[in-house]
PDB file of N, CA and C in Angstrom:
ATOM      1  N   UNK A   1      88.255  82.376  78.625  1.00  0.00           N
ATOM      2  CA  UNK A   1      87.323  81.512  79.288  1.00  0.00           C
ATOM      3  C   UNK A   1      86.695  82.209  80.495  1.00  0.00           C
ATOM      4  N   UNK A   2      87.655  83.294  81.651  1.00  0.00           N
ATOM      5  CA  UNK A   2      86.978  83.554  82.465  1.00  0.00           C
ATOM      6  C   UNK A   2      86.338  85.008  81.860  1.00  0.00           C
ATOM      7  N   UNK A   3      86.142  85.534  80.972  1.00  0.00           N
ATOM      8  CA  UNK A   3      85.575  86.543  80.675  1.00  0.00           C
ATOM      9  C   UNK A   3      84.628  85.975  80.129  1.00  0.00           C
ATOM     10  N   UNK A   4      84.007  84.920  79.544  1.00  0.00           N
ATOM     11  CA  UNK A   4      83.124  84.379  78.736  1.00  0.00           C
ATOM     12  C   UNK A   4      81.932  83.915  80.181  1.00  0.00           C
ATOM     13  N   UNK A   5      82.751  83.228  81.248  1.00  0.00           N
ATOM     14  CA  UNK A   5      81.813  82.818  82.473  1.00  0.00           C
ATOM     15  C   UNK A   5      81.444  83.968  82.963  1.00  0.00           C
ATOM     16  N   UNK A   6      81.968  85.355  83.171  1.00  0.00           N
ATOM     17  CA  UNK A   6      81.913  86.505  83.831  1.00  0.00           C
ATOM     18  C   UNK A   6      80.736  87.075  82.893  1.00  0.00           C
ATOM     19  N   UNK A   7      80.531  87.184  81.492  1.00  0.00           N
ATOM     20  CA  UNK A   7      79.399  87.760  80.884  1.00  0.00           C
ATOM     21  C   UNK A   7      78.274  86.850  80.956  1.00  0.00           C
ATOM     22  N   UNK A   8      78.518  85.636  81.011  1.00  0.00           N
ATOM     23  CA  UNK A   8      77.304  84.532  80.932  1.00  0.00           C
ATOM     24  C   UNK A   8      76.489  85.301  82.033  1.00  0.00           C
ATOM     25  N   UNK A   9      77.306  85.213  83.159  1.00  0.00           N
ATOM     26  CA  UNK A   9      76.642  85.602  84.319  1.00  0.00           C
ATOM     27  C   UNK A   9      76.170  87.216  84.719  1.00  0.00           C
ATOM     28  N   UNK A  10      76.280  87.778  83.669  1.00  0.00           N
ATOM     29  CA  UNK A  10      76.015  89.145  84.204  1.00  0.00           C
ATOM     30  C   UNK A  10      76.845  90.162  83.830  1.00  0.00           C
ATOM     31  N   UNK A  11      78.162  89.650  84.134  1.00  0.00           N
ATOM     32  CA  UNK A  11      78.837  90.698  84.297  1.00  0.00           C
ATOM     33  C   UNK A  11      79.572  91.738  83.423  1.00  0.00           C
ATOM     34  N   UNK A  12      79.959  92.579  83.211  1.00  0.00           N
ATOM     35  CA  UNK A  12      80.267  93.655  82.071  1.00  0.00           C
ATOM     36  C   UNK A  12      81.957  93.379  81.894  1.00  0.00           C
ATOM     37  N   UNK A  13      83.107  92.795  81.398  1.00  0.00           N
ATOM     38  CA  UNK A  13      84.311  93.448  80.940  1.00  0.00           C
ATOM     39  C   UNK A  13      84.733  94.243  81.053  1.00  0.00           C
ATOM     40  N   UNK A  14      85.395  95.188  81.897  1.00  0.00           N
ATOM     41  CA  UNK A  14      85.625  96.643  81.598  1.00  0.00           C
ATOM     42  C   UNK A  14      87.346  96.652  80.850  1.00  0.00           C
ATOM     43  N   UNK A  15      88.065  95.500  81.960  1.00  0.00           N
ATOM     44  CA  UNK A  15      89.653  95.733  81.285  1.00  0.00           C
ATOM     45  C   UNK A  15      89.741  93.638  81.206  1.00  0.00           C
ATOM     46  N   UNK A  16      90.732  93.519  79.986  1.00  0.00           N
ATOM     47  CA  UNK A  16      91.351  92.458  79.631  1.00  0.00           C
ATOM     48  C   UNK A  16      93.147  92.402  79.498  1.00  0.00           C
ATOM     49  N   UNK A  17      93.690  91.982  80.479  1.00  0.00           N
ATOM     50  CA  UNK A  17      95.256  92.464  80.005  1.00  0.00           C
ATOM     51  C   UNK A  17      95.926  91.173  80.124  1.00  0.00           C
ATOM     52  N   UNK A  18      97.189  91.414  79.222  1.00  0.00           N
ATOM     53  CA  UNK A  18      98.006  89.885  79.153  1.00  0.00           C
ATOM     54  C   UNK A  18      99.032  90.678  79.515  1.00  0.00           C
ATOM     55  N   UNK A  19      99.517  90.471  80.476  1.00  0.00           N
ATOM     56  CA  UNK A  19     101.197  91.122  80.719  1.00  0.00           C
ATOM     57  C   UNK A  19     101.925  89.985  80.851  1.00  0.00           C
ATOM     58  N   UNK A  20     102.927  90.093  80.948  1.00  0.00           N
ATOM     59  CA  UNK A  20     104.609  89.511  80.457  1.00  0.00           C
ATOM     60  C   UNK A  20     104.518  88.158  81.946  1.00  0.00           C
ATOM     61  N   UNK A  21     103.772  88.349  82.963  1.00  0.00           N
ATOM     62  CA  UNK A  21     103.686  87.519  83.885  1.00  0.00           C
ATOM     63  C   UNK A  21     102.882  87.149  84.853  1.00  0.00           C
ATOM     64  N   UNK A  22     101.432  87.908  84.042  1.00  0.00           N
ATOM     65  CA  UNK A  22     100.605  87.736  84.543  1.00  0.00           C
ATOM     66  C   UNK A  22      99.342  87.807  83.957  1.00  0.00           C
ATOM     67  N   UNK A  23      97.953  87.803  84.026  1.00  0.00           N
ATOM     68  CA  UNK A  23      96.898  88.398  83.505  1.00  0.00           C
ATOM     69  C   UNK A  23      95.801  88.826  84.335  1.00  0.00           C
ATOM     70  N   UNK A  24      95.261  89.906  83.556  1.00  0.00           N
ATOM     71  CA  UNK A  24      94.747  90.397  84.753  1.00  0.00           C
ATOM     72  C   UNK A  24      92.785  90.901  83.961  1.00  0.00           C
ATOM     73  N   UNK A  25      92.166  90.756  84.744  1.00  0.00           N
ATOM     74  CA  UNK A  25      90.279  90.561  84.296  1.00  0.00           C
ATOM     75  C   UNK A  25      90.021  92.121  85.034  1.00  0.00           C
ATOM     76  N   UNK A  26      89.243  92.705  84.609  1.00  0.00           N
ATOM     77  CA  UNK A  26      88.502  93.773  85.660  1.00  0.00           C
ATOM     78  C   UNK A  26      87.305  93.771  85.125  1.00  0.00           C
ATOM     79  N   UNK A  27      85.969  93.663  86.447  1.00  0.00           N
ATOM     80  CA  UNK A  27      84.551  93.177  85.880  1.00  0.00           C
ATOM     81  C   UNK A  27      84.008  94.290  86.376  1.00  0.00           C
ATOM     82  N   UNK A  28      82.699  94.849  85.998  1.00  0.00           N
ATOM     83  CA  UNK A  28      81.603  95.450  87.001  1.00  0.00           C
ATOM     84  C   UNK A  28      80.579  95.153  87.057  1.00  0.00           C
ATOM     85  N   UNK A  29      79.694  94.382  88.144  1.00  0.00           N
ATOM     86  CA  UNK A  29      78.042  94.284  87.913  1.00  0.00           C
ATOM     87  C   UNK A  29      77.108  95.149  88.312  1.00  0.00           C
ATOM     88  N   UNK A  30      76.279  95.583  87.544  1.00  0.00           N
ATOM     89  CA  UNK A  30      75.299  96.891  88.031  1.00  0.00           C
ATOM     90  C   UNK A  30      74.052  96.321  88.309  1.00  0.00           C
ATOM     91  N   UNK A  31      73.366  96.510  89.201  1.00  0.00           N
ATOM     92  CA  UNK A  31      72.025  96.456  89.516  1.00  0.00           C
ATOM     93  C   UNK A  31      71.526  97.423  90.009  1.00  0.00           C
ATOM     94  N   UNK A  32      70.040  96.695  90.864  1.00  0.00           N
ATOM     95  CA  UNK A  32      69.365  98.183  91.698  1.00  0.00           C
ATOM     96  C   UNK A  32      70.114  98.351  92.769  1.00  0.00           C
ATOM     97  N   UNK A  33      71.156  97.363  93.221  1.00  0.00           N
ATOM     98  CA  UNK A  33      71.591  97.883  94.637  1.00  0.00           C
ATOM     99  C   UNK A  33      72.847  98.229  94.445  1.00  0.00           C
ATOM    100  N   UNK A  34      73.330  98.485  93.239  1.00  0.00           N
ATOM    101  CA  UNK A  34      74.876  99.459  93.126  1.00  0.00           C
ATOM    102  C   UNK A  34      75.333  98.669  92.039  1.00  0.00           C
ATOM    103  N   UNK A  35      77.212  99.385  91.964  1.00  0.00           N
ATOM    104  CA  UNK A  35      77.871  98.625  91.032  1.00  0.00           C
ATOM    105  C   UNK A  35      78.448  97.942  92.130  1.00  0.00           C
ATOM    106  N   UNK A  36      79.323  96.873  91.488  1.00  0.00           N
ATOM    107  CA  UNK A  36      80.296  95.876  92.188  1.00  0.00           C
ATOM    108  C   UNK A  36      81.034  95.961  91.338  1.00  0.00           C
ATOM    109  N   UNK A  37      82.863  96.033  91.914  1.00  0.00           N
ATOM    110  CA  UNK A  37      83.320  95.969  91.010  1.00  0.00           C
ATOM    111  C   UNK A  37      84.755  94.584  91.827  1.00  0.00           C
ATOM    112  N   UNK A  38      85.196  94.108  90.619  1.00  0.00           N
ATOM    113  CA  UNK A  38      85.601  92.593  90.963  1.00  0.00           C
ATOM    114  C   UNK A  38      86.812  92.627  89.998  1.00  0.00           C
ATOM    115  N   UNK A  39      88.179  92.074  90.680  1.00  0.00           N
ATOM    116  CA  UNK A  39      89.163  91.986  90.023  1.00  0.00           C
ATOM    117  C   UNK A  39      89.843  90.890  89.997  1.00  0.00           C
ATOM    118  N   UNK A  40      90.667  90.143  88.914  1.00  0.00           N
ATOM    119  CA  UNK A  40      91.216  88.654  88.586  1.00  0.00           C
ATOM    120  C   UNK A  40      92.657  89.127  88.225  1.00  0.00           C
ATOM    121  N   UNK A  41      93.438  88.573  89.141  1.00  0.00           N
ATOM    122  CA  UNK A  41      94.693  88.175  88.818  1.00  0.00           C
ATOM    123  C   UNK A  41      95.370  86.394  88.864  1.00  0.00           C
ATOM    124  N   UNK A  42      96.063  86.441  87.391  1.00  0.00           N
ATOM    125  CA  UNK A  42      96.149  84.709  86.905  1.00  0.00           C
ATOM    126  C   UNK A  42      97.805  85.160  86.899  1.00  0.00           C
ATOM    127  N   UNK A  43      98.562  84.740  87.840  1.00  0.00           N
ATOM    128  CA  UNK A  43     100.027  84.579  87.533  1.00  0.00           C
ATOM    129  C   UNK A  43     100.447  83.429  86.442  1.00  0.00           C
ATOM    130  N   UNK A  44     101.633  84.023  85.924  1.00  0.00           N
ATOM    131  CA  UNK A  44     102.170  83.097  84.918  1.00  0.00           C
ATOM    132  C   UNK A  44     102.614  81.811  85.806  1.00  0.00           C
ATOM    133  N   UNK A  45     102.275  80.722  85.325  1.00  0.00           N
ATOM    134  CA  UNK A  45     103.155  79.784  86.058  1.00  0.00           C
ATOM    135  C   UNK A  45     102.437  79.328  87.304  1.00  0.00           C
ATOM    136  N   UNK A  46     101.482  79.911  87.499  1.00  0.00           N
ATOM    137  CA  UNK A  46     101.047  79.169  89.172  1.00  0.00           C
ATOM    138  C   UNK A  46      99.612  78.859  88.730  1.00  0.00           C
ATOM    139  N   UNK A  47      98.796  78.038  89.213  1.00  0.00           N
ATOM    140  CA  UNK A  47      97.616  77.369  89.519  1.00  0.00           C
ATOM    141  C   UNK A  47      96.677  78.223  90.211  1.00  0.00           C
ATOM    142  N   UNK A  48      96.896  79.074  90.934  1.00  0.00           N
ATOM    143  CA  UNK A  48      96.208  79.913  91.570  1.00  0.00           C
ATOM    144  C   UNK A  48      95.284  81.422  91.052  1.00  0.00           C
ATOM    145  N   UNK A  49      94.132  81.463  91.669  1.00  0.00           N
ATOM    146  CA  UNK A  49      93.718  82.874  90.948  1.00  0.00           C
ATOM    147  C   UNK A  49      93.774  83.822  92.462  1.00  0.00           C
ATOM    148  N   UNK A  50      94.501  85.453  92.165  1.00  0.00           N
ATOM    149  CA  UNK A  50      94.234  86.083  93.008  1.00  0.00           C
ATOM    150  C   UNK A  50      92.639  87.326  92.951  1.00  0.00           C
ATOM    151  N   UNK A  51      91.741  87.255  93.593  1.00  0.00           N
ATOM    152  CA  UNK A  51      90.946  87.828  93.182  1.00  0.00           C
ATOM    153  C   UNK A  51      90.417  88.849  94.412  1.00  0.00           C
ATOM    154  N   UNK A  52      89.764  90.120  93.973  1.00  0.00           N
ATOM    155  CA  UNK A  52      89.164  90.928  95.022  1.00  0.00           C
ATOM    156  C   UNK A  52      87.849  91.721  94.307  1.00  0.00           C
ATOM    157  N   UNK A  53      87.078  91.502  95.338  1.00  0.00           N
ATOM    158  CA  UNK A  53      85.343  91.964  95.004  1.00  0.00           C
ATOM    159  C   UNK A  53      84.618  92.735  95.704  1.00  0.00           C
ATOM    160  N   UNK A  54      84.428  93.700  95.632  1.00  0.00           N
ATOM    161  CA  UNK A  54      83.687  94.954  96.756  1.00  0.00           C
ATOM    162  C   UNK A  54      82.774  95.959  95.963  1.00  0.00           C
ATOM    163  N   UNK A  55      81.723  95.783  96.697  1.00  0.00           N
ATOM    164  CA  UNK A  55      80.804  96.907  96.622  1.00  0.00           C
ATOM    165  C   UNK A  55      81.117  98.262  96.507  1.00  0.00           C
ATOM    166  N   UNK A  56      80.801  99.211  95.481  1.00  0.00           N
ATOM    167  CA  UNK A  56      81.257 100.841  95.673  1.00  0.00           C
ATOM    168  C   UNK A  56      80.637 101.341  96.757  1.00  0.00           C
ATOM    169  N   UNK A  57      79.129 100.460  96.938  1.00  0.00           N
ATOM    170  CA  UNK A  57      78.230 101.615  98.321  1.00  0.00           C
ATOM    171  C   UNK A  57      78.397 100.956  99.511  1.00  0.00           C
ATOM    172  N   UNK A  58      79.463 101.545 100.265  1.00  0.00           N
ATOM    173  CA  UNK A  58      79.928 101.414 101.555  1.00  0.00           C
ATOM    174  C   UNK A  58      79.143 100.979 102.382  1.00  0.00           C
ATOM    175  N   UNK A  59      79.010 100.121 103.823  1.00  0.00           N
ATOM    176  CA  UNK A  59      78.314 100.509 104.922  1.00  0.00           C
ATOM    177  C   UNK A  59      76.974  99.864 105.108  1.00  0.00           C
ATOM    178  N   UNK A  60      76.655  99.098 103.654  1.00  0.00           N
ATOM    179  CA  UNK A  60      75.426  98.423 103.524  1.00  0.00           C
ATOM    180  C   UNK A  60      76.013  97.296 103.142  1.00  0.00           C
ATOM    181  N   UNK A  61      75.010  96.117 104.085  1.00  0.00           N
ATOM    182  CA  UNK A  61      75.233  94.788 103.442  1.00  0.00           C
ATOM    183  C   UNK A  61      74.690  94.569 102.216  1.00  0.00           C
ATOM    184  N   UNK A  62      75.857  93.325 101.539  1.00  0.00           N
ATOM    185  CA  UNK A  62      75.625  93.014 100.046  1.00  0.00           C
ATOM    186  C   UNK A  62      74.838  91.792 100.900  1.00  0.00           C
ATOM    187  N   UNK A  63      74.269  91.391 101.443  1.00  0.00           N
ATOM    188  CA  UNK A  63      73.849  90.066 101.744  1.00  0.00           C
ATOM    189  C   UNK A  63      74.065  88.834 101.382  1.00  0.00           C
ATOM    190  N   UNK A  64      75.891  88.533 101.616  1.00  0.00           N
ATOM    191  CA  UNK A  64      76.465  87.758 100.502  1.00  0.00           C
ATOM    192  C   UNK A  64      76.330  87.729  98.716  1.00  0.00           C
ATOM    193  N   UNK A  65      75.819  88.861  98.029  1.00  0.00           N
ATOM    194  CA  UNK A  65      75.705  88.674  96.705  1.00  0.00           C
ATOM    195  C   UNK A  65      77.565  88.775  96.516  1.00  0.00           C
ATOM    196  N   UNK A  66      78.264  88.921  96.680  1.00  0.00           N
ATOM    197  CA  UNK A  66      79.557  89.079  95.826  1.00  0.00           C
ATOM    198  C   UNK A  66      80.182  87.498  96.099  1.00  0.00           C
ATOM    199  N   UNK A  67      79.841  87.230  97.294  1.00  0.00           N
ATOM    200  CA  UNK A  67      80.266  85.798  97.587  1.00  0.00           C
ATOM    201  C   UNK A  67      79.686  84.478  96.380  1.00  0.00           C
ATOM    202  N   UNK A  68      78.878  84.958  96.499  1.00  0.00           N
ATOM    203  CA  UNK A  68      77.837  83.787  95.926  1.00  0.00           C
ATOM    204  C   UNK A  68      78.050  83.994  94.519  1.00  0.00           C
ATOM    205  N   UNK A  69      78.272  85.158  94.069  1.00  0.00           N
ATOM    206  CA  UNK A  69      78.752  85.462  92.519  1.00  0.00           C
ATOM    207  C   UNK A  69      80.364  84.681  92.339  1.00  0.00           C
ATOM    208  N   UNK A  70      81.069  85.380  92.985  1.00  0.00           N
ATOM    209  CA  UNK A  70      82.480  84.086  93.204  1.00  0.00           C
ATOM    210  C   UNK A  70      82.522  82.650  92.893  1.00  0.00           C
ATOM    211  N   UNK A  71      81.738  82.459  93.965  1.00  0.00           N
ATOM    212  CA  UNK A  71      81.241  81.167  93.758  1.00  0.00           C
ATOM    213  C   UNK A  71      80.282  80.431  92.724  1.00  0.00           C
ATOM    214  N   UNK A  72      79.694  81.428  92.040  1.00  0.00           N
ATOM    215  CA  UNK A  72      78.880  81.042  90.404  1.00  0.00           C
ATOM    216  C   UNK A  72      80.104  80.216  89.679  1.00  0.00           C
ATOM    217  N   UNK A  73      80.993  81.924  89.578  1.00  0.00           N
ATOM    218  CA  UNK A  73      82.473  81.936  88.554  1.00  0.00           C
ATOM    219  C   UNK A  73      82.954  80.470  88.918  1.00  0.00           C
ATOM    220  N   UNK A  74      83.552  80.031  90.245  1.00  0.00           N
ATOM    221  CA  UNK A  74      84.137  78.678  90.543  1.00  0.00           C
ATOM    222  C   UNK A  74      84.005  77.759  89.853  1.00  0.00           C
ATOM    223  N   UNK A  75      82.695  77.343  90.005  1.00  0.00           N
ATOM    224  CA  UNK A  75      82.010  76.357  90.061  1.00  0.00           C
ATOM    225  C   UNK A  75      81.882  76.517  88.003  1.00  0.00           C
ATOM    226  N   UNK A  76      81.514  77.111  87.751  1.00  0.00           N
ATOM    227  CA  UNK A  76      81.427  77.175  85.898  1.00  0.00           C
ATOM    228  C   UNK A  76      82.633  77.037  85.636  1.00  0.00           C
ATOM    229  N   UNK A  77      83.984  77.938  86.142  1.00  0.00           N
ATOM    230  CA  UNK A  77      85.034  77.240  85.674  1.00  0.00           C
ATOM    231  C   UNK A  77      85.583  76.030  85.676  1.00  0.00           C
ATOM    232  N   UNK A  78      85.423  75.588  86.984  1.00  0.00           N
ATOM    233  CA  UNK A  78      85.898  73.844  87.346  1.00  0.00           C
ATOM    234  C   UNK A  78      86.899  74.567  87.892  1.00  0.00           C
ATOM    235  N   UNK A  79      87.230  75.444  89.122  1.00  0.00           N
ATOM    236  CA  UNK A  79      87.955  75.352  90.090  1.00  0.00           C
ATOM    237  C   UNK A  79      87.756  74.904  91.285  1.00  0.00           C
ATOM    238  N   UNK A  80      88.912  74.285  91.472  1.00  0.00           N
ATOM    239  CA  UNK A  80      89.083  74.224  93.104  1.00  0.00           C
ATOM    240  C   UNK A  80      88.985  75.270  93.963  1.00  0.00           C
ATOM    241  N   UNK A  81      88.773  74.825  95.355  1.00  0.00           N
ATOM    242  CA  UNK A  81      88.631  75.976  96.248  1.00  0.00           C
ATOM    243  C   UNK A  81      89.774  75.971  97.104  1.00  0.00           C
ATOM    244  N   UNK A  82      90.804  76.550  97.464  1.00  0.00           N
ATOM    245  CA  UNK A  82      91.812  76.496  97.848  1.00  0.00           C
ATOM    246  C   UNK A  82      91.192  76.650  99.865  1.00  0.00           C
ATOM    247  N   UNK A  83      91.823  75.963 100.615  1.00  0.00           N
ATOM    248  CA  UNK A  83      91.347  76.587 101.902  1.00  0.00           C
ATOM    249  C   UNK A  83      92.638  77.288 102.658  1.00  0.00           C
ATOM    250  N   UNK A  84      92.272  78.037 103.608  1.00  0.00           N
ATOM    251  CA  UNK A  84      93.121  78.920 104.195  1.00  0.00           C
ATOM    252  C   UNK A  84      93.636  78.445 105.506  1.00  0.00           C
ATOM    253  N   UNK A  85      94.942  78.142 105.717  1.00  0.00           N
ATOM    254  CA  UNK A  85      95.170  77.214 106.445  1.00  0.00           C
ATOM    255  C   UNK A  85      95.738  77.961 108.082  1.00  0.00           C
ATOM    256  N   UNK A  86      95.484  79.359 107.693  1.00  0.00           N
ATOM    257  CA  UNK A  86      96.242  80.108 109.150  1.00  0.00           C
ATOM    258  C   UNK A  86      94.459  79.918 110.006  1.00  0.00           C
ATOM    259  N   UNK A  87      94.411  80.133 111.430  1.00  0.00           N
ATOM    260  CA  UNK A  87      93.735  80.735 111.611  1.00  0.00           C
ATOM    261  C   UNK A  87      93.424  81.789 111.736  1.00  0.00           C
ATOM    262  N   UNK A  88      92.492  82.710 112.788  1.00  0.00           N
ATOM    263  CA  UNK A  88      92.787  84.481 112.238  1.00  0.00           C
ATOM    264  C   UNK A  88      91.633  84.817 113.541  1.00  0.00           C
ATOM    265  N   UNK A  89      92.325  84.921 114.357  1.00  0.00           N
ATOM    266  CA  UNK A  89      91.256  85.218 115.841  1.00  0.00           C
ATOM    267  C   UNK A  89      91.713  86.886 115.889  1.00  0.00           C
ATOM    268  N   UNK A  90      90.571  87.235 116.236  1.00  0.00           N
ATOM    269  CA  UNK A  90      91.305  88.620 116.385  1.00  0.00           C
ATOM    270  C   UNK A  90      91.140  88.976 117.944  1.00  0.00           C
ATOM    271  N   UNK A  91      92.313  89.816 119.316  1.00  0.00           N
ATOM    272  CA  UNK A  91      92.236  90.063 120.271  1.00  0.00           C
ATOM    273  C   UNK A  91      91.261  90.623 121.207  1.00  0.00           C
ATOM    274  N   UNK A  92      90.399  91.850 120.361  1.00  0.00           N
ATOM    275  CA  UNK A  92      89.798  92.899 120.571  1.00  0.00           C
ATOM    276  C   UNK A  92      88.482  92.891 119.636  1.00  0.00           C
ATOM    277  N   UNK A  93      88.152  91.676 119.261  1.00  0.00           N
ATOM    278  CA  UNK A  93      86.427  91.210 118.902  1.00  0.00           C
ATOM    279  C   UNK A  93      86.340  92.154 117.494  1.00  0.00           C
ATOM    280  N   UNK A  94      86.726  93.725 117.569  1.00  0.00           N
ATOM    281  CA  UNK A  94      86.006  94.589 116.459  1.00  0.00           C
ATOM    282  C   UNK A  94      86.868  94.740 115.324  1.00  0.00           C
ATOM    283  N   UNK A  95      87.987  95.262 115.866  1.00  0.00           N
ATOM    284  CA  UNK A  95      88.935  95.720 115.148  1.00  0.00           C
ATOM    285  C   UNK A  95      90.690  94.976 115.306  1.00  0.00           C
ATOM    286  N   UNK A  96      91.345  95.035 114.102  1.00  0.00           N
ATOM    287  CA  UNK A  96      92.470  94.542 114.691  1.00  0.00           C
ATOM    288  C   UNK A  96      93.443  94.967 115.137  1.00  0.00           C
ATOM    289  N   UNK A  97      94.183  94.408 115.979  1.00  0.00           N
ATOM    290  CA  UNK A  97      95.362  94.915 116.857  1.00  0.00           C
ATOM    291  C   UNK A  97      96.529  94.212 116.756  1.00  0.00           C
ATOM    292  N   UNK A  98      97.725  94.723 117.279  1.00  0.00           N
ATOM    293  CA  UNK A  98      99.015  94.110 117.159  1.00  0.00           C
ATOM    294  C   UNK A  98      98.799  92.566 117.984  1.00  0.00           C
ATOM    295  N   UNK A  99      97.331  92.104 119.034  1.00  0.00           N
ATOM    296  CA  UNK A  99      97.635  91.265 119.539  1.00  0.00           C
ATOM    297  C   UNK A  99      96.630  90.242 118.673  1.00  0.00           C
ATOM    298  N   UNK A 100      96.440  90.476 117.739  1.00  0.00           N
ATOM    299  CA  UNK A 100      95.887  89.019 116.751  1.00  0.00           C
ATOM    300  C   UNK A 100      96.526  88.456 116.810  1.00  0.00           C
ATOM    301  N   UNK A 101      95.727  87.051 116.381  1.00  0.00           N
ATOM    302  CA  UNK A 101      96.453  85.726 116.085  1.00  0.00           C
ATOM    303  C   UNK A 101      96.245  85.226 115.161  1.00  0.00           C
ATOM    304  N   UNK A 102      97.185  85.176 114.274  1.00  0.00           N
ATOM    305  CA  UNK A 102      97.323  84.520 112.765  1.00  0.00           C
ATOM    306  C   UNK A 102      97.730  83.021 112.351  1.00  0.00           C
ATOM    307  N   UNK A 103      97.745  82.118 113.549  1.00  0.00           N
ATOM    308  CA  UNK A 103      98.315  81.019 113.323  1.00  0.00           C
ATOM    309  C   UNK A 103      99.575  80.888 113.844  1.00  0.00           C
ATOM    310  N   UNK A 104     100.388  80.059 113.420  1.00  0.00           N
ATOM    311  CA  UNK A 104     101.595  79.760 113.908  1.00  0.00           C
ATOM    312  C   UNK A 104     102.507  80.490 113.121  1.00  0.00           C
ATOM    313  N   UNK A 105     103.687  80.391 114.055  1.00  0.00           N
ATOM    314  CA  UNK A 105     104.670  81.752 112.964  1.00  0.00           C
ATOM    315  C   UNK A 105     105.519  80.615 112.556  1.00  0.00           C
ATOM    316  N   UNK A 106     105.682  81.288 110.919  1.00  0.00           N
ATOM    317  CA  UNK A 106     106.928  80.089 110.078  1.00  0.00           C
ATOM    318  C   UNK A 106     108.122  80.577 110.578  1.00  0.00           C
ATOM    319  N   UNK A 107     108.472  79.122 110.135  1.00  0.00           N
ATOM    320  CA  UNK A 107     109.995  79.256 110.715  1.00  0.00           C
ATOM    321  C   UNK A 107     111.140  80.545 110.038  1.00  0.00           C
ATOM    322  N   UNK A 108     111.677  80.850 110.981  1.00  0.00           N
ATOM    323  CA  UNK A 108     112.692  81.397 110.321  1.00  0.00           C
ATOM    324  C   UNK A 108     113.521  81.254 109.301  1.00  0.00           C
ATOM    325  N   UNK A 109     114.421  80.112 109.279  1.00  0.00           N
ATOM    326  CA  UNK A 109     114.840  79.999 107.727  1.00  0.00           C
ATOM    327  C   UNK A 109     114.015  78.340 107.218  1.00  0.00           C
ATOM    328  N   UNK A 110     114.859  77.906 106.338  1.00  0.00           N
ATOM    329  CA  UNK A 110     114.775  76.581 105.788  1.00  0.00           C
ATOM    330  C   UNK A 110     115.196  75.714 106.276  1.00  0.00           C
ATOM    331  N   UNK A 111     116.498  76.133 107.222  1.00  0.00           N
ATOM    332  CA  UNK A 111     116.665  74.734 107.687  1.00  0.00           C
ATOM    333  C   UNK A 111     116.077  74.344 108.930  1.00  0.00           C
ATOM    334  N   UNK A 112     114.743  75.015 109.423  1.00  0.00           N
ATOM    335  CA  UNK A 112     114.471  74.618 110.605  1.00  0.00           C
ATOM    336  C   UNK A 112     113.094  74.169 109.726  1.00  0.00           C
ATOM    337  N   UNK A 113     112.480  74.618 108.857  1.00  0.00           N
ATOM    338  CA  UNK A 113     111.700  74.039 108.280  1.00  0.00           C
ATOM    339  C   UNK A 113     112.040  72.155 108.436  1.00  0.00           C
ATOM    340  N   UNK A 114     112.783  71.883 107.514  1.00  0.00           N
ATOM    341  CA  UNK A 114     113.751  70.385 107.417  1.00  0.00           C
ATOM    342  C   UNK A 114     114.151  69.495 108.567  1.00  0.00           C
ATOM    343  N   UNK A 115     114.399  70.206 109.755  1.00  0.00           N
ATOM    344  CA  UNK A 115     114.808  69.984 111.072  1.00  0.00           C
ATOM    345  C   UNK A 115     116.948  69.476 110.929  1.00  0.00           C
ATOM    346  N   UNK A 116     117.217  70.374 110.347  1.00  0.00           N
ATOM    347  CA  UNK A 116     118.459  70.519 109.446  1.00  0.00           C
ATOM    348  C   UNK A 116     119.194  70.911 110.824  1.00  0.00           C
ATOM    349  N   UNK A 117     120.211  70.888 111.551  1.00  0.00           N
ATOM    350  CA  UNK A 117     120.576  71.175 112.254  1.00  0.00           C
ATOM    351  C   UNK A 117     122.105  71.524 112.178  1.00  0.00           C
ATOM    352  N   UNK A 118     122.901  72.420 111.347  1.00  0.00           N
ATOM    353  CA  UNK A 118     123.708  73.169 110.673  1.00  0.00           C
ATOM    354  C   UNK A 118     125.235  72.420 111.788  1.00  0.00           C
ATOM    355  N   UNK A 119     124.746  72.918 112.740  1.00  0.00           N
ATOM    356  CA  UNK A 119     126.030  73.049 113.639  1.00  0.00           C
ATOM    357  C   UNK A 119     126.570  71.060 113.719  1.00  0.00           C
ATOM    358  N   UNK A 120     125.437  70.272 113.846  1.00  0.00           N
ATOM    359  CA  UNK A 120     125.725  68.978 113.786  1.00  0.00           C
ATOM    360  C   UNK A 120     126.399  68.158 113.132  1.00  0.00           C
ATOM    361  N   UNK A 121     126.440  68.686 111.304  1.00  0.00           N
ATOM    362  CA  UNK A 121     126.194  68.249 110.118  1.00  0.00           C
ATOM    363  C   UNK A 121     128.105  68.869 109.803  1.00  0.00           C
ATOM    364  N   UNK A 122     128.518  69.524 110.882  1.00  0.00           N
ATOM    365  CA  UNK A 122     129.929  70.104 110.786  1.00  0.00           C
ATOM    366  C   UNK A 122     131.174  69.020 111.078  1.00  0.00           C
TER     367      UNK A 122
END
């Protein structure tokens, strides 16, 4: 199905794989302004798609075309859009540093997740 939305739209097949726990798509789209090349990972068992999409020609904006291609694929499949729930400030405006901020840090184990309080429960 997602190789069938991926050619509707353009895009070329290069790899199709079924492994033991996962599956995995590899696309390329060629135009006048380069290739793109775009990768799909479907874990066994989970709801989720992991995917990554980048331009080969460095240094030049795609002017959102890879975004908006993503978002073709979505939307023809009938997926959801999952949102990202950390935030992601970075310290130093350009680049990142050990002093980003990623959100809140998870808890250490599970039972503070729960509010489980080990020593009480003795």
């Amino acid at each position: 199905m997602l190789a069938q939305a991926v050619e509707h739209l353009g895009g070329d097949v290069q790899k199709l794989e079924a492994g033991t726990s996962y599956g995995y798509v590899y696309v390329t789209w060629t135009s006048w302004q380069g290739t793109d090349d775009v990768e799909f990972l479907l874990p066994d068992g989970d709801n989720t798609v992991v995917l990554r999409s980048a331009a080969r020609v460095q240094g030049v904006s795609d002017l959102g075309r890879n975004e908006r291609r993503l978002e073709q694929i979505r939307l023809k499949l009938g997926w959801e859009e999952v949102p990202i729930l950390r935030n992601r400030r970075r310290a130093l405006f350009i680049v990142e540093s050990p002093w980003d901020s990623f959100g809140p840090v998870p808890p250490t184990d599970p039972d503070y997740r729960y509010g489980i309080d080990l020593d009480e429960a003795q």
